[in-house]
Structure formats: structure tokens, C-alpha cells
Protein backbone atom coordinates (compact mmCIF):
# COMPACT_ATOMS: atom_id res chain seq x y z
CA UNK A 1 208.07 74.31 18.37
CA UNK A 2 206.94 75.54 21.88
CA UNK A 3 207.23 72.63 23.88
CA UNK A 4 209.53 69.37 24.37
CA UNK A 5 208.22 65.91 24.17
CA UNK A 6 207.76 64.45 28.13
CA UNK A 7 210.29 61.46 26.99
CA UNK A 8 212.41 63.08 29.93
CA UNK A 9 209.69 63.24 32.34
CA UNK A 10 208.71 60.20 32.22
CA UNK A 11 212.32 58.09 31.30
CA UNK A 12 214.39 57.01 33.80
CA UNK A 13 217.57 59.24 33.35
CA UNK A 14 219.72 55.92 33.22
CA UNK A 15 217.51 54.99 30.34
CA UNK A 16 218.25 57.86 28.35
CA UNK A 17 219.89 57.62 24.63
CA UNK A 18 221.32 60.32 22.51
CA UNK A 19 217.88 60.35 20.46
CA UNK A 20 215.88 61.28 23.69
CA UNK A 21 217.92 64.31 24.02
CA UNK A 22 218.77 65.27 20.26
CA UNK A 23 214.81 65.30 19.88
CA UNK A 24 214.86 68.47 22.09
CA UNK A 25 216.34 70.21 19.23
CA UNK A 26 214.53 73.54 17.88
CA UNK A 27 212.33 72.80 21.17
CA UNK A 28 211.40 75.95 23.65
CA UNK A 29 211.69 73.66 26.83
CA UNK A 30 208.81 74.69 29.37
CA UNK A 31 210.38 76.93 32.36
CA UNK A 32 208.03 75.31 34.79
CA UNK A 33 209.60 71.79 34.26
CA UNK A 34 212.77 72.35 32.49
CA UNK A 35 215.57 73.81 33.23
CA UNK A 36 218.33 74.21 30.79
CA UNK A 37 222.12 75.35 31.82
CA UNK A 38 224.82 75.34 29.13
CA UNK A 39 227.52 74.22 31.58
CA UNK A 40 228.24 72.83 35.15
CA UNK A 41 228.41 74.23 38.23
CA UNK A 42 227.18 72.81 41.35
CA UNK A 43 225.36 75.68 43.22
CA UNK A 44 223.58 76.60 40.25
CA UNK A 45 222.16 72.87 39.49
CA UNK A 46 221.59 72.33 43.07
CA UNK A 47 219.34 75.46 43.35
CA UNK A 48 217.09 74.52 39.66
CA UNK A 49 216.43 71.07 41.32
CA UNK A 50 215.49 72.64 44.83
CA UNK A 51 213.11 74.33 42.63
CA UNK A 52 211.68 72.10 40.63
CA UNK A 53 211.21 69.65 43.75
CA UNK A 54 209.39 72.41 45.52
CA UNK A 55 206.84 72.71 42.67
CA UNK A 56 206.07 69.69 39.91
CA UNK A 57 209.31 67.65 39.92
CA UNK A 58 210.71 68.20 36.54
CA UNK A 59 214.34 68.02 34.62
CA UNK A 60 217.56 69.61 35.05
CA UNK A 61 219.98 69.42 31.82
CA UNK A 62 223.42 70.44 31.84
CA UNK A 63 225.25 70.63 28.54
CA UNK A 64 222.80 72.21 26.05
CA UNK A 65 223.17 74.87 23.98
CA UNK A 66 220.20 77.70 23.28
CA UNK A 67 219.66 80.20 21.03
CA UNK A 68 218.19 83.56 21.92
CA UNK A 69 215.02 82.64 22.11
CA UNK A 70 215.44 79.88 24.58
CA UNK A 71 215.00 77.28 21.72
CA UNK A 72 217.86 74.46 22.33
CA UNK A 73 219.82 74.64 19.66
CA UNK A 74 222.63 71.82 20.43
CA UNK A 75 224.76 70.44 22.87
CA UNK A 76 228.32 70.82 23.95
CA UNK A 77 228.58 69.15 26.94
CA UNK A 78 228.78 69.46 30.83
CA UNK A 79 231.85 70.46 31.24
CA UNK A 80 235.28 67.83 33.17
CA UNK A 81 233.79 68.60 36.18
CA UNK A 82 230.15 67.43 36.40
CA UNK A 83 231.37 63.72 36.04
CA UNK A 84 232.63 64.15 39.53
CA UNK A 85 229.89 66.17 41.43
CA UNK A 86 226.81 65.36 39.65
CA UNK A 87 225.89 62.18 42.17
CA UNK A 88 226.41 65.12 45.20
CA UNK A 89 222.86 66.32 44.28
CA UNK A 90 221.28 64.46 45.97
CA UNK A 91 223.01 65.32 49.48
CA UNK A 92 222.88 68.81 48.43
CA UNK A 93 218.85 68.91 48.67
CA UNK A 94 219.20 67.09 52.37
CA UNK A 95 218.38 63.79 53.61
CA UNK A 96 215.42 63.06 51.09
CA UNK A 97 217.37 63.58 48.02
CA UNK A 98 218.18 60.51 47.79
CA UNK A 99 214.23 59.95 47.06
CA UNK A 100 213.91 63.03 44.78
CA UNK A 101 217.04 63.08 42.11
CA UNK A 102 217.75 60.19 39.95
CA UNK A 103 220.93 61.19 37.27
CA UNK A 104 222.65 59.86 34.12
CA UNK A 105 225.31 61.53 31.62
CA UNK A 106 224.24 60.94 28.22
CA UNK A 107 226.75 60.92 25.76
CA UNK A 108 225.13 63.28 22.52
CA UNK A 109 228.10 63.29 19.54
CA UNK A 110 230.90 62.83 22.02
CA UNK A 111 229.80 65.60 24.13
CA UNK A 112 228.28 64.32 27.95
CA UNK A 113 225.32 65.54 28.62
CA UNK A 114 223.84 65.52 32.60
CA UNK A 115 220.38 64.98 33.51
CA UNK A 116 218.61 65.17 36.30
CA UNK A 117 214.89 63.67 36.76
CA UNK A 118 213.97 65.40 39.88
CA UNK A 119 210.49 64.41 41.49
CA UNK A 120 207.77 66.62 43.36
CA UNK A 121 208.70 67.08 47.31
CA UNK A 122 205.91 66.03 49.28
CA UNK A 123 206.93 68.22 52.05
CA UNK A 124 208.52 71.11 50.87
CA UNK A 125 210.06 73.48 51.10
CA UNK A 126 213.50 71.51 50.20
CA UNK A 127 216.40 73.70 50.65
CA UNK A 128 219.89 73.77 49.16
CA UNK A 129 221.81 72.57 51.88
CA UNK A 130 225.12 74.08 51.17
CA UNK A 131 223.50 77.73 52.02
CA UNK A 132 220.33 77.11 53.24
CA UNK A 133 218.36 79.18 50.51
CA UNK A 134 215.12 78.14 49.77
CA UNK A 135 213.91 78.12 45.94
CA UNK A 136 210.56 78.21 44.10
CA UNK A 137 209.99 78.06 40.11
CA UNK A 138 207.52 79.89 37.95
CA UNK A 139 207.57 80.73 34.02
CA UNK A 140 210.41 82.57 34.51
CA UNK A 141 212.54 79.84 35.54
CA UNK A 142 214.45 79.41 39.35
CA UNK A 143 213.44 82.60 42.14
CA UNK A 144 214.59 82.33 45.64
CA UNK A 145 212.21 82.57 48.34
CA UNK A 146 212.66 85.55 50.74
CA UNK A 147 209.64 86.51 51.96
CA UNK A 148 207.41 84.91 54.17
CA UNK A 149 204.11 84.59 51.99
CA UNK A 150 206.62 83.23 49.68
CA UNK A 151 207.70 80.17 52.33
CA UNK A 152 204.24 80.02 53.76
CA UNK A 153 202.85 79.23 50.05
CA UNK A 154 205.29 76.02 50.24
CA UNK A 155 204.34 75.02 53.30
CA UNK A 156 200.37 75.35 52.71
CA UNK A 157 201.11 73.24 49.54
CA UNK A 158 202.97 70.05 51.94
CA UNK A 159 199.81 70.54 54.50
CA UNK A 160 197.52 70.32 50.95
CA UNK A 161 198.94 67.30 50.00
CA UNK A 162 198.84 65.58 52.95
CA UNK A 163 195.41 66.30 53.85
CA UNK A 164 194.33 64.93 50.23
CA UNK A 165 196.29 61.59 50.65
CA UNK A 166 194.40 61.02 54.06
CA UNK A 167 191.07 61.93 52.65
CA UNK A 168 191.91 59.28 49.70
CA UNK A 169 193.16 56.78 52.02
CA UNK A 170 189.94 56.94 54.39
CA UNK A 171 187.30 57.19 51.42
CA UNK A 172 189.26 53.82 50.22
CA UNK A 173 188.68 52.28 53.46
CA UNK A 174 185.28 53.13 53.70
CA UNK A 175 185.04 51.98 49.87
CA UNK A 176 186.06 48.76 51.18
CA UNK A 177 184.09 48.08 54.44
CA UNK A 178 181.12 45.51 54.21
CA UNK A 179 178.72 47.27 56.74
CA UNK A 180 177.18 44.01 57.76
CA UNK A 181 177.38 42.72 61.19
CA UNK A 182 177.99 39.51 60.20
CA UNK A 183 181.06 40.33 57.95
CA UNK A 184 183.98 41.26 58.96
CA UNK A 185 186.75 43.46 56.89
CA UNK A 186 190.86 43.01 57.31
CA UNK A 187 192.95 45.65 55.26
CA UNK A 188 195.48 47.46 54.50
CA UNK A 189 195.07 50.83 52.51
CA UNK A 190 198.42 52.90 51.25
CA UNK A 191 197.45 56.50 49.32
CA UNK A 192 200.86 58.59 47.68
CA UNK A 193 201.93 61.45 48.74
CA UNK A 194 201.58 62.78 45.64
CA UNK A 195 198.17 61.78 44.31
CA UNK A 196 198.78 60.84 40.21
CA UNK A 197 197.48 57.55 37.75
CA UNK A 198 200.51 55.98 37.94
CA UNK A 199 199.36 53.07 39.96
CA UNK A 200 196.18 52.72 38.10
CA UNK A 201 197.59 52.86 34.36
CA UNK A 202 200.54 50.19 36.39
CA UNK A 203 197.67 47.77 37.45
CA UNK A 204 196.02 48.54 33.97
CA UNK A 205 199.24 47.10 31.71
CA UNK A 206 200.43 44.90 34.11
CA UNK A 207 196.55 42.80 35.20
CA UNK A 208 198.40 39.10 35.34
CA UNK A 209 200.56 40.50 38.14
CA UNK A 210 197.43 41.28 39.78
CA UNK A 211 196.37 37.86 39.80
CA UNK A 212 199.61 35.91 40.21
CA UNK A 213 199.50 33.36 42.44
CA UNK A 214 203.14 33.50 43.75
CA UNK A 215 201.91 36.12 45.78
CA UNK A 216 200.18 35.04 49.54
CA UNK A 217 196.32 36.70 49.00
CA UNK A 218 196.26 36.03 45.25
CA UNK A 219 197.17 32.28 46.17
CA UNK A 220 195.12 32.16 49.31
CA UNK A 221 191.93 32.93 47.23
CA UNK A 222 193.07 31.43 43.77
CA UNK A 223 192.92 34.84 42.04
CA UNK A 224 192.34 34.79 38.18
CA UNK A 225 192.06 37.05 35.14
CA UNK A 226 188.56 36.68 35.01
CA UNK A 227 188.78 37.96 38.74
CA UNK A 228 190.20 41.54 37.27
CA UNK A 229 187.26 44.50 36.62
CA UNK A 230 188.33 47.67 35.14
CA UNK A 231 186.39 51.13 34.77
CA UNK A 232 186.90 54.43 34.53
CA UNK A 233 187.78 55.33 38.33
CA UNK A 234 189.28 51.93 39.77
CA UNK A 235 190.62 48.34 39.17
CA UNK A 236 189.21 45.96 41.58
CA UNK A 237 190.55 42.00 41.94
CA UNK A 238 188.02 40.24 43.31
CA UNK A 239 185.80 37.08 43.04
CA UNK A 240 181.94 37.19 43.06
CA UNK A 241 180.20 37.27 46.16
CA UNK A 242 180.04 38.59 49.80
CA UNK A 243 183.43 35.72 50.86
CA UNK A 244 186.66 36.15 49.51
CA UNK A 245 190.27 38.40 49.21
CA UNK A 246 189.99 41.74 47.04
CA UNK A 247 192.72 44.08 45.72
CA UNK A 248 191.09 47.73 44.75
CA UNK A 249 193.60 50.37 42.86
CA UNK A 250 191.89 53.92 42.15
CA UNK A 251 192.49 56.23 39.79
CA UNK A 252 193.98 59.05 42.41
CA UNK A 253 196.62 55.80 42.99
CA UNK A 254 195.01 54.47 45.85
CA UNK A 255 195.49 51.02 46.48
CA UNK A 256 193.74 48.76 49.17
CA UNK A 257 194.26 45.02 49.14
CA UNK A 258 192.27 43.01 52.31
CA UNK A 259 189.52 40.05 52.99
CA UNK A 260 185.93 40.05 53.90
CA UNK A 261 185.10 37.27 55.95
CA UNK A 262 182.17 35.94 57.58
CA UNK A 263 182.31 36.75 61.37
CA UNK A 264 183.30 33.57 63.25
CA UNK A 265 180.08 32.35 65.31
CA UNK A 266 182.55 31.82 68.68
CA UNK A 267 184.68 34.39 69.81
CA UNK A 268 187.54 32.97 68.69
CA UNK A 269 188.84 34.72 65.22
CA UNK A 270 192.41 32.88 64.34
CA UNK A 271 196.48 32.21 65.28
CA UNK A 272 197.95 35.40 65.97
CA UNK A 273 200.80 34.43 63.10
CA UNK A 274 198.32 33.46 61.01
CA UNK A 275 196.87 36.83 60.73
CA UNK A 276 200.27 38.05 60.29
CA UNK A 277 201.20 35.96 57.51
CA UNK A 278 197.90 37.82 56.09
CA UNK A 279 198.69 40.92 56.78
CA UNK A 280 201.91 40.68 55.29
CA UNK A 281 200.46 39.33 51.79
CA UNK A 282 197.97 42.31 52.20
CA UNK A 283 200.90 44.89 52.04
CA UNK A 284 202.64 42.91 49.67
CA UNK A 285 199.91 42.66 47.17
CA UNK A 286 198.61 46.71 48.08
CA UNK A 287 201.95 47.64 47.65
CA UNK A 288 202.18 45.53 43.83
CA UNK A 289 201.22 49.13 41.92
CA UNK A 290 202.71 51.94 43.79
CA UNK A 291 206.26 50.17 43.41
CA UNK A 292 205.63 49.53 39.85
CA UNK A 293 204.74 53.31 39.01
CA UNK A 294 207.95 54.40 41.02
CA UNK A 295 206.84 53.94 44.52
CA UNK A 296 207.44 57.41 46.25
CA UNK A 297 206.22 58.46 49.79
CA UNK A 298 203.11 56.85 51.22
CA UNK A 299 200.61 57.12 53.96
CA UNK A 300 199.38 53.65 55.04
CA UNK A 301 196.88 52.14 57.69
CA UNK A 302 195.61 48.66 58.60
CA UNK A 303 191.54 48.97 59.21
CA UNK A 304 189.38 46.19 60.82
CA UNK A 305 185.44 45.99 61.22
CA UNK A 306 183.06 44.08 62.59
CA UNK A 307 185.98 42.13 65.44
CA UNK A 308 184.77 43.73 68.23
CA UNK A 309 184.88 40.62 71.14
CA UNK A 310 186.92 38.46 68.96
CA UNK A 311 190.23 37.19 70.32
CA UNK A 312 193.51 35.63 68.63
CA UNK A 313 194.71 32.41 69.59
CA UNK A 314 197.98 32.82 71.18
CA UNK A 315 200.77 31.13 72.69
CA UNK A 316 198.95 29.59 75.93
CA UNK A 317 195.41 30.67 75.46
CA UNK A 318 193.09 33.45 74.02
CA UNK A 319 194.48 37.35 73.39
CA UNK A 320 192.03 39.68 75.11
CA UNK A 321 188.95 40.29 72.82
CA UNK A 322 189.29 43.44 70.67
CA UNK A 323 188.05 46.52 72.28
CA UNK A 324 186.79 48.46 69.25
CA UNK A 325 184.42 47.12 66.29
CA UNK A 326 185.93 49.24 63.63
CA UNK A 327 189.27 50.45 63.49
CA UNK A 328 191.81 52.09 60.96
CA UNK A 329 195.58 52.44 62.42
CA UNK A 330 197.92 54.87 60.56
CA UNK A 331 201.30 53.82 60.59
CA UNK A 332 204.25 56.12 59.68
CA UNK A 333 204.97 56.99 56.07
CA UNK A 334 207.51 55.19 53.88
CA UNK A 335 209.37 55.24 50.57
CA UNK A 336 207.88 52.23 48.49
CA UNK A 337 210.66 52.34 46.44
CA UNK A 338 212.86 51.29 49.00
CA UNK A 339 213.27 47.66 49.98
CA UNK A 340 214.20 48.20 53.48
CA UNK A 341 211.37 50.95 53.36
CA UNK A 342 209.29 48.31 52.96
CA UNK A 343 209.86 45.81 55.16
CA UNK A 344 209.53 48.35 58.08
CA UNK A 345 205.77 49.19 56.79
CA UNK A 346 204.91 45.62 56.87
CA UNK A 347 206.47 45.35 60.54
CA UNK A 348 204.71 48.31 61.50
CA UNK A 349 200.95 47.57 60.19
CA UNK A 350 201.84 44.19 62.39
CA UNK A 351 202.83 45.98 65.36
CA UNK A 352 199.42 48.19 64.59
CA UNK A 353 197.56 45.49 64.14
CA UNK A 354 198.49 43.60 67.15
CA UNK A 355 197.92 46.52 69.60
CA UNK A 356 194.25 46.23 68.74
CA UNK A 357 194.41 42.36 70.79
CA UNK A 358 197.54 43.28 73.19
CA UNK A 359 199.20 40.63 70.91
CA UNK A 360 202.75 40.51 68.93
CA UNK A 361 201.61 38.71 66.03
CA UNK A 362 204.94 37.72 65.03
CA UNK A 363 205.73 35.91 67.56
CA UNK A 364 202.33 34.44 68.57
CA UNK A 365 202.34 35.71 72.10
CA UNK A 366 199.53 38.26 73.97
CA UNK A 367 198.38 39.29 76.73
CA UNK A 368 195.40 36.73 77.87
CA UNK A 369 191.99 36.97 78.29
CA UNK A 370 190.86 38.31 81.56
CA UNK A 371 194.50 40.43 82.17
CA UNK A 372 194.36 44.02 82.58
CA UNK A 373 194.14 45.92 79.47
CA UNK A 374 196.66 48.36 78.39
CA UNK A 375 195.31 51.96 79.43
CA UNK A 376 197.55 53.76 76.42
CA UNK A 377 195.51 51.47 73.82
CA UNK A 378 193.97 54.70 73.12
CA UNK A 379 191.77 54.93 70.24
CA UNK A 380 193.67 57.93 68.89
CA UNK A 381 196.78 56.60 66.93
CA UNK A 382 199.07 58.72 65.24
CA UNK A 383 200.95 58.84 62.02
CA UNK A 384 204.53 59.70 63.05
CA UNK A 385 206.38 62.49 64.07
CA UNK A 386 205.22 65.91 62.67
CA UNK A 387 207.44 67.11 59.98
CA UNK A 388 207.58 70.09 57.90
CA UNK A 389 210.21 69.63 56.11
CA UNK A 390 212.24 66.54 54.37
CA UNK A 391 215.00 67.72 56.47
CA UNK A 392 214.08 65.86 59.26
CA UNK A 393 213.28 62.41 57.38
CA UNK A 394 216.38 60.57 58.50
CA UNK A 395 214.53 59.71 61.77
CA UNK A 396 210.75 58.43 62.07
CA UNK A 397 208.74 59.73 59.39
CA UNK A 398 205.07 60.59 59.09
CA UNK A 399 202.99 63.79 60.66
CA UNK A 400 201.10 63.98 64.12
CA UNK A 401 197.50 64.48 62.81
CA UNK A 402 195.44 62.13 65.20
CA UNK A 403 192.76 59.62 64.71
């Protein structure tokens, strides 16, 4: 046998039995994805998952025997130490780790066996952070980058995803926009970093979550199965007609969840907090699939049409009307998987949001109608702070390309 089954791929490493890995017996792992050491040592399993991160993501195991052919042949374990170092990973591929390596030791016949699920870098290259050394993988297993083609096909491959998560994330929005003048669209759109199925096949298994009405928009519109329409290239949630909430997951893992209302006939739209409190059930509903296929790092943006004129009712009066008619407003990228993660996207599509009336939607408070506008509401908003590598996400994360 030439290849291994993708039980390790695609398991949790905490979820991992002795069958999973006994399995791999008389099994030529793939060099690409795999990478196979018969005992510990640190630098060495720190440098494989550098690799694998700056490539496809794919599985360190420590403790396996293999026979001259590269066929795994048994396993004899990690070795006293890796008990004690294997968590230190993480740290070892820099501040992002945390978000790439996930670890368990498997106990095979008495002997412990270490593996490490380690996921595709969005912005590679990842280095080793003990030496600095950068590290790419091929057929033949773990090189180390020294040349500068070598780093400049890494970087060309972080500007290449990004690029293609922005173009999904503003075809999604215009998937979702009404182009009537008297409808108006509230969203908010997050794409992955890494464009895969994940959240479609999710949304696919999983359709009563869509529709459960525990959640704010599902409730707010009294979502139900017979609300859920599947085909080849998206999900959508949604009930019949022009009126009414919708939640839209692609197949590129895409996910959009927003209202399309009939434009008010006054100027006035609602309460500041009351398009918070939808906002928030937006991202909360959008956010449903990418968190139950693993999360990972996503772009995200809040996109209005047809509110140009419109004001929020705030605390003493009107907001000022919104300057612009259409609008989408990046906000910087976050790791789904991350409770805290999370709850900073939802404050910052509010704080996004809220800039397009001069208005703190949390609070209920704005600047009124007929004061000064702000001259830095430009209509150019930016995603973050440019970053080329993960080395740098401990502070604000996203990437300066304008709008």
C-alpha cells in the first residue's frame, strides 16, 4: 500500500485511538503530508511542522518504526522526553502556533506515540523560532529555504491566498445585494483564509442548526427546515420572497448571514442598539459553519445598500444620515476558533458599522443631524495592519489592502 488513510488528517489528535495509528501499518505515508520520525527530538519536529504549515498542513508522528522502503512497519514509541516538550511546539513556530498545532500521545501496545495535526499557514513563511530557519516540504520530505526564489515562492503563496479570500468575500456580497432602490441589504460576510468545503459539508450535516431558533436572526424571522435549499455550489436559509433574514454558505466556505428590508419611506431607519443587537445575531449566525469546520483565520466585512440619507435613532435625536448608498467595511481578521477571537469581530463590525452614521451603536449615542461630519469617514477602510508573516499576529491582525 502507497498511501495512508486521511483518519489523521482529518481527526482531532486528542481523538486519536491505537486503531487510527496501527492502521498505518504496511502504509508508505505521503512525504507531502506526513512526516514520520522514529524518535523525539525537538529541533527536528519543530522544523517538519514549520514545513508542513508552510505548504498543506499535514501530520507529524513521532514514535514509528519504518522499514527501508519508508513503509511503517511498527511503533516503539517517542522516547521519556517528548512527554515533556511536545506542548512547546507550538511556541516554537511563533505567536500563531497556537492556531496551527493541535497534539496528543497515543498510547499503541504500551509504547506513546506523538502526533501532531498541524494546519496550513495562511501567511507563511512560519519559521522555527529557536533558529530562525525557514522550511518548505516537497516529495522528498522537510528542505530548508535558503535562497530567495525559495522565500519569495512562500510569500507569493500568503499574497495568493489572501487575494482569493477577498475576491470570495466580495462576490458573496454582491451575491447577496438586492439591487432595488427600494430594498435595502444589512450583512455581514466572513471568507477563510484558507478557502476549503468544510463550512459547506458543516451546514450540509448539521441543517437544524441552521434554523434554530435560539439563535437572534433565525428567531427574528422564525427560520425553519423547509427554509433550508441545498445545491451543488451553496446552502442558502431563507424564506420566500423579496422581505425577510437569509443565511448563504458556499462551497469555497463562504458564509454571509444578513436581512433585506424594504427601505423605510421617512428617513428614519431604526435604534442605533437595535441594529446592533442585529448585527451581532448576523455574526453569530455567519459565523455558525466556519466554527463548526474548525474555524481558522478569517477575513470579514459588514456591507449596507440602499441607506444612503437614512439616520439611526439615537440617544437625543437623529444620527447624521449615511453618507454612502452602498458600503462594505473590512474589519481585521480573526481566529473563529477562538472565543475571545470572536467577540472582538462582533465589536469590530459594530464599531464599522457605526462609523457609517457617526454613531456607537452600543451605546445608542451619535453625533446628530446637522453636526459636522467627521472628515476621516473616508470611504477607503482598511483591513488591519499589513503582515507578512504570523510573526507579527500578537498585535492587530489583518493586511493594509484598501477599499
Amino acid at each position: 500500500m502507497t498511501a495512508t488513510s486521511d483518519t489523521l488528517l482529518s481527526t482531532p489528535p486528542a481523538e486519536l485511538v491505537a486503531a487510527d495509528l496501527t492502521a498505518l501499518v504496511a502504509t508508505t505515508p505521503a512525504a507531502e503530508r506526513y512526516a514520520v520520525l522514529s524518535e523525539w527530538s525537538r529541533q527536528r519536529v519543530a522544523a517538519e511542522a514549520a514545513s508542513l504549515a508552510n505548504t498543506g498542513g499535514g501530520v507529524v508522528i513521532i514514535g514509528a518504526q519504518q522499514a527501508a522502503g519508508g513503509a511503517i512497519s511498527g511503533f516503539a514509541g517517542g522516547g521519556a522526553s517528548m512527554a515533556g516538550e511536545i506542548a512547546s511546539i507550538a511556541s516554537d513556530l511563533g505567536p500563531a502556533g497556537a492556531h496551527l498545532v493541535a497534539h496528543a500521545i497515543v498510547d499503541v501496545g504500551g509504547a506513546p506515540v506523538g502526533v501532531i495535526r498541524v494546519a496550513e499557514s495562511v501567511a507563511p513563511p512560519v519559521l522555527v523560532e529557536t533558529d530562525g530557519a525557514i522550511y518548505n516540504r516537497t516529495a522528498a520530505g522537510c528542505t530548508r529555504v535558503l535562497t530567495r526564489a525559495g522565500l519569495d515562492a512562500l510569500t507569493g503563496r500568503e499574497r495568493s491566498l489572501r487575494e482569493r479570500a477577498e475576491k470570495n468575500l466580495n462576490a458573496m456580497v454582491t451575491r447577496n445585494e438586492s439591487g432595488h432602490f427600494n430594498y435595502m441589504t444589512l450583512a455581514v460576510t466572513i471568507a477563510p483564509r484558507v478557502t476549503g468545503a468544510g463550512p459547506y459539508a458543516w451546514a450540509n450535516s448539521n441543517q437544524a442548526a441552521l434554523v434554530d431558533r435560539s439563535r437572534g436572526l433565525a428567531a427574528r424571522w422564525s427560520f425553519e427546515p423547509g427554509f433550508v435549499g441545498v445545491s451543488a455550489g451553496e446552502i442558502v436559509v431563507a424564506p420566500a420572497g423579496e422581505v425577510g433574514g437569509f443565511l448563504r454558505i458556499s462551497r469555497n466556505g463562504t458564509v454571509a448571514a444578513g436581512e433585506h428590508l424594504r427601505r423605510p419611506p421617512s428617513a428614519t431607519f431604526i435604534p442605533a442598539t437595535e441594529l446592533a443587537d442585529r448585527l451581532r445575531a448576523m455574526v453569530e449566525l455567519a459565523a455558525l459553519p466556519l466554527r463548526g469546520a474548525g474555524g481558522g483565520l478569517v477575513v470579514a466585512a459588514v456591507s449596507v445598500e440602499c441607506v444612503r440619507d437614512l439616520r439611526l435613532n439615537v440617544e437625543g435625536g437623529l444620527s447624521r444620515p449615511a453618507s454612502r448608498d452602498t458600503a462594505t467595511v473590512f474589519v481585521a481578521e480573526r481566529y473563529l476558533e477562538d472565543d475571545s477571537e470572536l467577540a472582538q469581530l462582533t465589536a469590530d463590525v459594530l464599531a464599522a458599522a457605526g462609523a457609517l452614521w457617526g454613531a456607537d451603536l452600543v451605546a445608542g449615542t451619535g453625533a446628530y443631524a446637522g453636526e459636522a461630519e467627521d472628515s476621516t469617514n473616508d470611504a477607503r477602510t482598511w483591513h488591519g495592519i499589513t503582515r507578512r508573516t504570523e510573526r507579527r499576529v500578537a498585535g492587530a491582525r489583518g493586511h493594509g489592502s484598501a477599499r
